[in-house]
C-alpha atoms as a PDB file:
ATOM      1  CA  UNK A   1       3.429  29.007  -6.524  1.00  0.00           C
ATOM      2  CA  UNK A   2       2.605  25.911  -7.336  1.00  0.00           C
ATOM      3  CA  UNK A   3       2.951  21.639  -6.900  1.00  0.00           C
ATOM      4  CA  UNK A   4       5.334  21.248  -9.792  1.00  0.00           C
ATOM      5  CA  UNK A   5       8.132  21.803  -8.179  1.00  0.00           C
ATOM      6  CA  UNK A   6       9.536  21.673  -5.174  1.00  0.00           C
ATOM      7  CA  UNK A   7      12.436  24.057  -4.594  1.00  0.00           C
ATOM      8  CA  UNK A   8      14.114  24.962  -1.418  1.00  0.00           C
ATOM      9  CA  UNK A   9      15.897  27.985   0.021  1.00  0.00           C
ATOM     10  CA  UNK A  10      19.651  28.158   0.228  1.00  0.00           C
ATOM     11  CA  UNK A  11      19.740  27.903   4.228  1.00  0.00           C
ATOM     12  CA  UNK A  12      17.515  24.708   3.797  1.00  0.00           C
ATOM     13  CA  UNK A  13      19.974  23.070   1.424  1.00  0.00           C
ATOM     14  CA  UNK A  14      22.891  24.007   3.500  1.00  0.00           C
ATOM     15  CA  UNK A  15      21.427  22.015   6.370  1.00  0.00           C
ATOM     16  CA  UNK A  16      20.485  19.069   3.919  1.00  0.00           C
ATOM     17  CA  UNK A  17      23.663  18.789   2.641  1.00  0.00           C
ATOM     18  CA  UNK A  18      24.884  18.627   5.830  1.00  0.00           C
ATOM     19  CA  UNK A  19      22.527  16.286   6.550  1.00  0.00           C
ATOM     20  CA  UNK A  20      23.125  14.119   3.800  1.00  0.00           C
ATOM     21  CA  UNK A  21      26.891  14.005   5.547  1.00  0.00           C
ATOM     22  CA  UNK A  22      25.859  12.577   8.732  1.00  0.00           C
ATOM     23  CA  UNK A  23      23.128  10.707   8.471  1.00  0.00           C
ATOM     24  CA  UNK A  24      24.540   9.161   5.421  1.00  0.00           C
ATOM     25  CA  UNK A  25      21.026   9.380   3.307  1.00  0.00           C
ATOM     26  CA  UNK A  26      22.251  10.533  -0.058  1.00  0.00           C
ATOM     27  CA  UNK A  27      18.418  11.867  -1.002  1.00  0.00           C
ATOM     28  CA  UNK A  28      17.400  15.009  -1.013  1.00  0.00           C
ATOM     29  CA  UNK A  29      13.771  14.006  -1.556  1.00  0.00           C
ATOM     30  CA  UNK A  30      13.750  11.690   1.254  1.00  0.00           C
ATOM     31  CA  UNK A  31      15.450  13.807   4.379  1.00  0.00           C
ATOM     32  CA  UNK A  32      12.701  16.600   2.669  1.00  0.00           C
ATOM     33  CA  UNK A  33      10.110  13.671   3.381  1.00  0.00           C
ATOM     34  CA  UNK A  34      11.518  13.441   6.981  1.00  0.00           C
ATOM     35  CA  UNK A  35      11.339  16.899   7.502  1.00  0.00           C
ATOM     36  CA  UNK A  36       7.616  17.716   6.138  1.00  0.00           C
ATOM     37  CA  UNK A  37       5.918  15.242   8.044  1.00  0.00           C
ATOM     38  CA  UNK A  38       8.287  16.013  10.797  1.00  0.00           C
ATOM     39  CA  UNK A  39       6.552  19.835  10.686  1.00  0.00           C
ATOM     40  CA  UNK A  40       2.831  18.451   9.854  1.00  0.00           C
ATOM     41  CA  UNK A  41       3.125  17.023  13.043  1.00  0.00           C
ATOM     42  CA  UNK A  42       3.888  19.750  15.126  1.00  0.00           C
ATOM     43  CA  UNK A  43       0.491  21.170  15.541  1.00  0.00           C
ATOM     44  CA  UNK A  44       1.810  24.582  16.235  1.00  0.00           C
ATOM     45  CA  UNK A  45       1.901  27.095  13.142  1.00  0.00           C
ATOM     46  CA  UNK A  46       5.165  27.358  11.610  1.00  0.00           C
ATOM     47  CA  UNK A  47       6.437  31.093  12.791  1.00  0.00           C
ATOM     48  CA  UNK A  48       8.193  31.686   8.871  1.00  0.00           C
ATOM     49  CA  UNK A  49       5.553  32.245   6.388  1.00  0.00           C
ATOM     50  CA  UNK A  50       8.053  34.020   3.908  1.00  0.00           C
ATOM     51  CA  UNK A  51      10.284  31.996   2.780  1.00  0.00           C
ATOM     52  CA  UNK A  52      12.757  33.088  -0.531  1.00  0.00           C
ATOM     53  CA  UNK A  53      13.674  29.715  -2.101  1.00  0.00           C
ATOM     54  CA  UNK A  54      16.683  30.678  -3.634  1.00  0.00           C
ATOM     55  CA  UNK A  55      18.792  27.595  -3.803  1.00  0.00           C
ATOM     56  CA  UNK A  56      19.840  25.272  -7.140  1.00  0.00           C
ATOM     57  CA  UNK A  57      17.957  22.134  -4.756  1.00  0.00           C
ATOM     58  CA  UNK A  58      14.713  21.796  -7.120  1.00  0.00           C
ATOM     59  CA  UNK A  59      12.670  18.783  -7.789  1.00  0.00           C
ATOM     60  CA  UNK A  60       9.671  17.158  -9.280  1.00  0.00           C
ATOM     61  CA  UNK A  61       6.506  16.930  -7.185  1.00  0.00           C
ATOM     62  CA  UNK A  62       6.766  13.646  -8.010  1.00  0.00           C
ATOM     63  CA  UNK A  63      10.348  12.935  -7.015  1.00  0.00           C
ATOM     64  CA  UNK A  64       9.833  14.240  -3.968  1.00  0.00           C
ATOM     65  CA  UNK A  65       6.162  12.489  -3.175  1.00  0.00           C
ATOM     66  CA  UNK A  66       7.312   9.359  -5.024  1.00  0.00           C
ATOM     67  CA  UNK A  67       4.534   7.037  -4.950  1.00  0.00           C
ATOM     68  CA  UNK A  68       2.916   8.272  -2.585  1.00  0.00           C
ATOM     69  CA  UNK A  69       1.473  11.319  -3.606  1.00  0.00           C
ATOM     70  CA  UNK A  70      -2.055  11.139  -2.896  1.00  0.00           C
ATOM     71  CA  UNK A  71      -0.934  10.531   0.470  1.00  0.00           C
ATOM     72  CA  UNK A  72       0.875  14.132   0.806  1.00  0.00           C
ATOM     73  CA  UNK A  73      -1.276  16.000  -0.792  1.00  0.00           C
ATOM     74  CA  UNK A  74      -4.392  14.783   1.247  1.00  0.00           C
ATOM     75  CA  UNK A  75      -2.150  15.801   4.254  1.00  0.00           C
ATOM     76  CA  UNK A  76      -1.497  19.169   3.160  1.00  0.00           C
ATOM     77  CA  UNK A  77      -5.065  19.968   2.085  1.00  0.00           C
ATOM     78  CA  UNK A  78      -5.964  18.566   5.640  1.00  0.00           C
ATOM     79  CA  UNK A  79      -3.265  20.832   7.379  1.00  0.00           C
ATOM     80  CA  UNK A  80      -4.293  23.882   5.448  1.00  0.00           C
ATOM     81  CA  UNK A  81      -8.027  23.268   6.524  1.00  0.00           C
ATOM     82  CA  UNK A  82      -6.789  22.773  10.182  1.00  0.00           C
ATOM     83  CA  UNK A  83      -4.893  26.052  10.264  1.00  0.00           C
ATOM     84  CA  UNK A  84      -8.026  27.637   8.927  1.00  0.00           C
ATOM     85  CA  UNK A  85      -6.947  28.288   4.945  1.00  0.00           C
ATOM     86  CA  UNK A  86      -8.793  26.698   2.051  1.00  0.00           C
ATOM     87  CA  UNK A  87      -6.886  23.729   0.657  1.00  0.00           C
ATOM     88  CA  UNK A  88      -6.829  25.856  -3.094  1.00  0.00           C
ATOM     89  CA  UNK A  89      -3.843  24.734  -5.005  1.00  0.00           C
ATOM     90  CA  UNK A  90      -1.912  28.132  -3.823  1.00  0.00           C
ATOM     91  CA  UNK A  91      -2.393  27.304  -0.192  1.00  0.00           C
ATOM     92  CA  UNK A  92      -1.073  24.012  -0.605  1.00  0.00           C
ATOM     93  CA  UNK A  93       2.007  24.933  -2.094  1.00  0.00           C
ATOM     94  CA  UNK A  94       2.894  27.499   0.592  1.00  0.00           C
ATOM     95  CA  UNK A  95       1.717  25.152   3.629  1.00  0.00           C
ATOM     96  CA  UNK A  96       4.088  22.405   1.345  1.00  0.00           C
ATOM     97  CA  UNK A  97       6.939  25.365   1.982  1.00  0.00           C
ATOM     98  CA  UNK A  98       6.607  26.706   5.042  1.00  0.00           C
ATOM     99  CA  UNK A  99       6.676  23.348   6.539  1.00  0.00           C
ATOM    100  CA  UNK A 100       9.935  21.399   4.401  1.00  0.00           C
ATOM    101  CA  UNK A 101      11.385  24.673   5.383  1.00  0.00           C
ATOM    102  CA  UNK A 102      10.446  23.899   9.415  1.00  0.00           C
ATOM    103  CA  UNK A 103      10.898  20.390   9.447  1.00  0.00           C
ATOM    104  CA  UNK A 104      14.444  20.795   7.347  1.00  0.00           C
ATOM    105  CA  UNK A 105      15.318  22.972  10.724  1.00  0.00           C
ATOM    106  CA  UNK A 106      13.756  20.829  13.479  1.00  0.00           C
ATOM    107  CA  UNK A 107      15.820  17.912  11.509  1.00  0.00           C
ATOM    108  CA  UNK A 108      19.005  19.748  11.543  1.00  0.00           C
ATOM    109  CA  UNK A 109      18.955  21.460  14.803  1.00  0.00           C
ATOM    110  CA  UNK A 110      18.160  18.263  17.074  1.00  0.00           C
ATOM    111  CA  UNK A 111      21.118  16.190  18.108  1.00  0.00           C
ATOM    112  CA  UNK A 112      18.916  12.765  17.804  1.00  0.00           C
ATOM    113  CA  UNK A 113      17.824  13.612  13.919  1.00  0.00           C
ATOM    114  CA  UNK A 114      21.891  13.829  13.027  1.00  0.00           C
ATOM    115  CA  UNK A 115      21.768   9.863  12.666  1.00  0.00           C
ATOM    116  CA  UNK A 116      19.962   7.559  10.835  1.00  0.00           C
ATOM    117  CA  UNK A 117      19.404   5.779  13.919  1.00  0.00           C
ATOM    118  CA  UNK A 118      18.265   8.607  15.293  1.00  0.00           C
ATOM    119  CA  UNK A 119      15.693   9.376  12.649  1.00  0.00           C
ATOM    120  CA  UNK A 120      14.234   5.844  12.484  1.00  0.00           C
ATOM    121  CA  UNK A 121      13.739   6.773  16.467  1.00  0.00           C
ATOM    122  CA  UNK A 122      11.808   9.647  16.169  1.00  0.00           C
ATOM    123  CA  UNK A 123       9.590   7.603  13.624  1.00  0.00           C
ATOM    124  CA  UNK A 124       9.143   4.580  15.906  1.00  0.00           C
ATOM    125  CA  UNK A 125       8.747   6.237  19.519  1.00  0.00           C
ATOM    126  CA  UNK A 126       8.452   3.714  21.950  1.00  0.00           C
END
């Protein structure tokens, strides 16, 4: 396992592409953005920590970071040392999975994250 890639499971890219449908963001690599910080948030620990990635949905670390990069992977390395794991390049990769794979649910199972509108909402909370 490792930050190369980013791949997802078949569930997760059935609810992105459904996704994609209704909240009209044609990305994968954004809604994924949406839905790991989404997870990160959530202080809880993410109840799936096996997770078969299965699907044809793979990209580039850096098409899914983008330009900002340094920024994700200094918030992965900070959740895995808050959950209690060293921040070693395997760790990161499975905290990166375990929470796309939890965020791309909380996105697609809460009636205010089917919108853009909605998602712009849950990122400006007033």
């Amino acid at each position: 396992m490792s930050l190369d890639s980013v791949r997802l499971s078949q569930p997760a890219k059935d609810r992105l592409s459904w996704l994609k449908r209704t909240t009209g963001i044609p990305n994968w690599n954004v809604l994924c953005r949406w839905a790991l910080v989404m997870s990160l948030k959530d202080p809880s620990t993410p109840l799936v920590k096996d997770i078969v990635t299965d699907s044809t949905v793979e990209m580039s670390w850096k098409t899914f970071v983008g330009q900002y990069g340094d920024i994700y992977l200094a918030l992965l390395k900070q959740r895995c040392i808050a959950d209690g794991d060293e921040p070693t390049d395997e760790n990161v990769a499975k905290t990166l999975t375990i929470h796309l794979h939890r965020g791309i649910g909380h996105l697609g199972g809460q009636k205010e994250f089917q919108s853009l509108e909605g998602l712009v909402g849950a990122a400006n909370p007033t």
